[in-house]
Protein backbone atom coordinates (compact mmCIF):
# COMPACT_ATOMS: atom_id res chain seq x y z
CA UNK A 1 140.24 147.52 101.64
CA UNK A 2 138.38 150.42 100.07
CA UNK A 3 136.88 149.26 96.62
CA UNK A 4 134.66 151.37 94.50
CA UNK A 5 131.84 150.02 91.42
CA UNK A 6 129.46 152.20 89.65
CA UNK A 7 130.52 154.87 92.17
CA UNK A 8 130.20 153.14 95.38
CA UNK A 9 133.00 152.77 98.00
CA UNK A 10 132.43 149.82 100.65
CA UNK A 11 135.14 149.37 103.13
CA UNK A 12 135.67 145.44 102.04
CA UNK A 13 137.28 142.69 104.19
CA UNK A 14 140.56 141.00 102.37
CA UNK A 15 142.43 138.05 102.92
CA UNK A 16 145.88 137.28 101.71
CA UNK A 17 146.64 133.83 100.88
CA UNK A 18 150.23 133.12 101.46
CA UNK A 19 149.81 129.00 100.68
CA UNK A 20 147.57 126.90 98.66
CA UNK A 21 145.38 127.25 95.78
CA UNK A 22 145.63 131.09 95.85
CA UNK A 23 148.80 131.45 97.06
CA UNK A 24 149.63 135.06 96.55
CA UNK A 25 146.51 136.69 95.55
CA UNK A 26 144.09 138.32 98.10
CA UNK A 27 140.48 137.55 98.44
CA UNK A 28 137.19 139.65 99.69
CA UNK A 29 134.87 139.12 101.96
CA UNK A 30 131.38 137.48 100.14
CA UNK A 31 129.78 141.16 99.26
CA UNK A 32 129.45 141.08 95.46
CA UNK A 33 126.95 140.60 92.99
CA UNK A 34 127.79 138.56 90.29
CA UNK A 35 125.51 137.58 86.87
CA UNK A 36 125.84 134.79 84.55
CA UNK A 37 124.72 133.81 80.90
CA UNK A 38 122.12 131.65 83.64
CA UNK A 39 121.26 134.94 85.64
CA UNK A 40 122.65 135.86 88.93
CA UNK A 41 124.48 134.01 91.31
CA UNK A 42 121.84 132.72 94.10
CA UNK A 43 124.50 133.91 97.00
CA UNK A 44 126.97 137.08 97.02
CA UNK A 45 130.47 136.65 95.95
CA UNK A 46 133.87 137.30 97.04
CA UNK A 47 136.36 138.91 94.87
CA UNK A 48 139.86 137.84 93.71
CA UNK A 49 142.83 140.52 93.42
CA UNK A 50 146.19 139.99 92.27
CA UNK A 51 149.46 142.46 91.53
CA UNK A 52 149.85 144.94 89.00
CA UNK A 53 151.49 144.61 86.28
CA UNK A 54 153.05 147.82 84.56
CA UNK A 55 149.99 147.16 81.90
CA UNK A 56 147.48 147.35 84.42
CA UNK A 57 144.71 149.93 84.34
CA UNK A 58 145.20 152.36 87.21
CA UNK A 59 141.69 152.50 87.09
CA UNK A 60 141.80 148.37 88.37
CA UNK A 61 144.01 149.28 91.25
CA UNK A 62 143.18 149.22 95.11
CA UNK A 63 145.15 149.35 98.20
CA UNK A 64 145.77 147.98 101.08
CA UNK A 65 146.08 149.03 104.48
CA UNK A 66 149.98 148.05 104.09
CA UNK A 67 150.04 149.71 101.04
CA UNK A 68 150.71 147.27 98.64
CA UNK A 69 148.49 147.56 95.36
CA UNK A 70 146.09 145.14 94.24
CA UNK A 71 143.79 144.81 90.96
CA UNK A 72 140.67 144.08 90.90
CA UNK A 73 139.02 141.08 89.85
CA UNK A 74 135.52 140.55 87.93
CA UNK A 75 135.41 136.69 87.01
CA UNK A 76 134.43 134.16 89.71
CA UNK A 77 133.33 131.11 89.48
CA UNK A 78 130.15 129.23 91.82
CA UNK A 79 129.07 125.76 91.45
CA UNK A 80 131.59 125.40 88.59
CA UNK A 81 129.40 128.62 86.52
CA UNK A 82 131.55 131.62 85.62
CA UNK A 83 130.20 134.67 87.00
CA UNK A 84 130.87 138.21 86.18
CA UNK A 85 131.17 140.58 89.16
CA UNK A 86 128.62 143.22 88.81
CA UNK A 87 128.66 145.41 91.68
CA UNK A 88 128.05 145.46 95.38
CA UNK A 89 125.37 142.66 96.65
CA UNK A 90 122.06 144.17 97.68
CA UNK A 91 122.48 144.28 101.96
């Protein structure tokens, strides 16, 4: 999945979760950086998308390789700490 921040594109890994927790929503590889009130997250982040809505910012929307349109995601949470996605983790 092709997903741009601060006017980088990465080619990105996704997963779609048919069952459990996050049934329906895809899911990144671990390739973001993330920051906190705390700093930033010790280890890079994956990143959660879910449908549009017909309120959605086009500017939020990736696609698939099917494609089917997701929105990105910026909030994650590690070791029970909300983190904000920031852009792409340092390789």
């Amino acid at each position: 999945m092709a997903i741009e921040l601060d006017g980088l594109l990465h080619q990105v890994p996704a997963e779609y979760h048919p069952t459990g927790a996050l049934v329906g929503r895809m899911v990144t590889a671990s390739v973001f950086y993330a920051e906190s009130w705390l700093g930033a997250c010790p280890v890079p982040v994956s990143m959660p998308l879910h449908r549009p809505t017909a309120r959605t910012d086009p500017r939020l929307i990736v696609v698939d390789d099917l494609a089917d349109q997701w929105v990105i995601g910026f909030n994650v949470l590690f070791n029970q700490i909300p983190y904000r996605i920031t852009g792409f983790y340092p390789a």
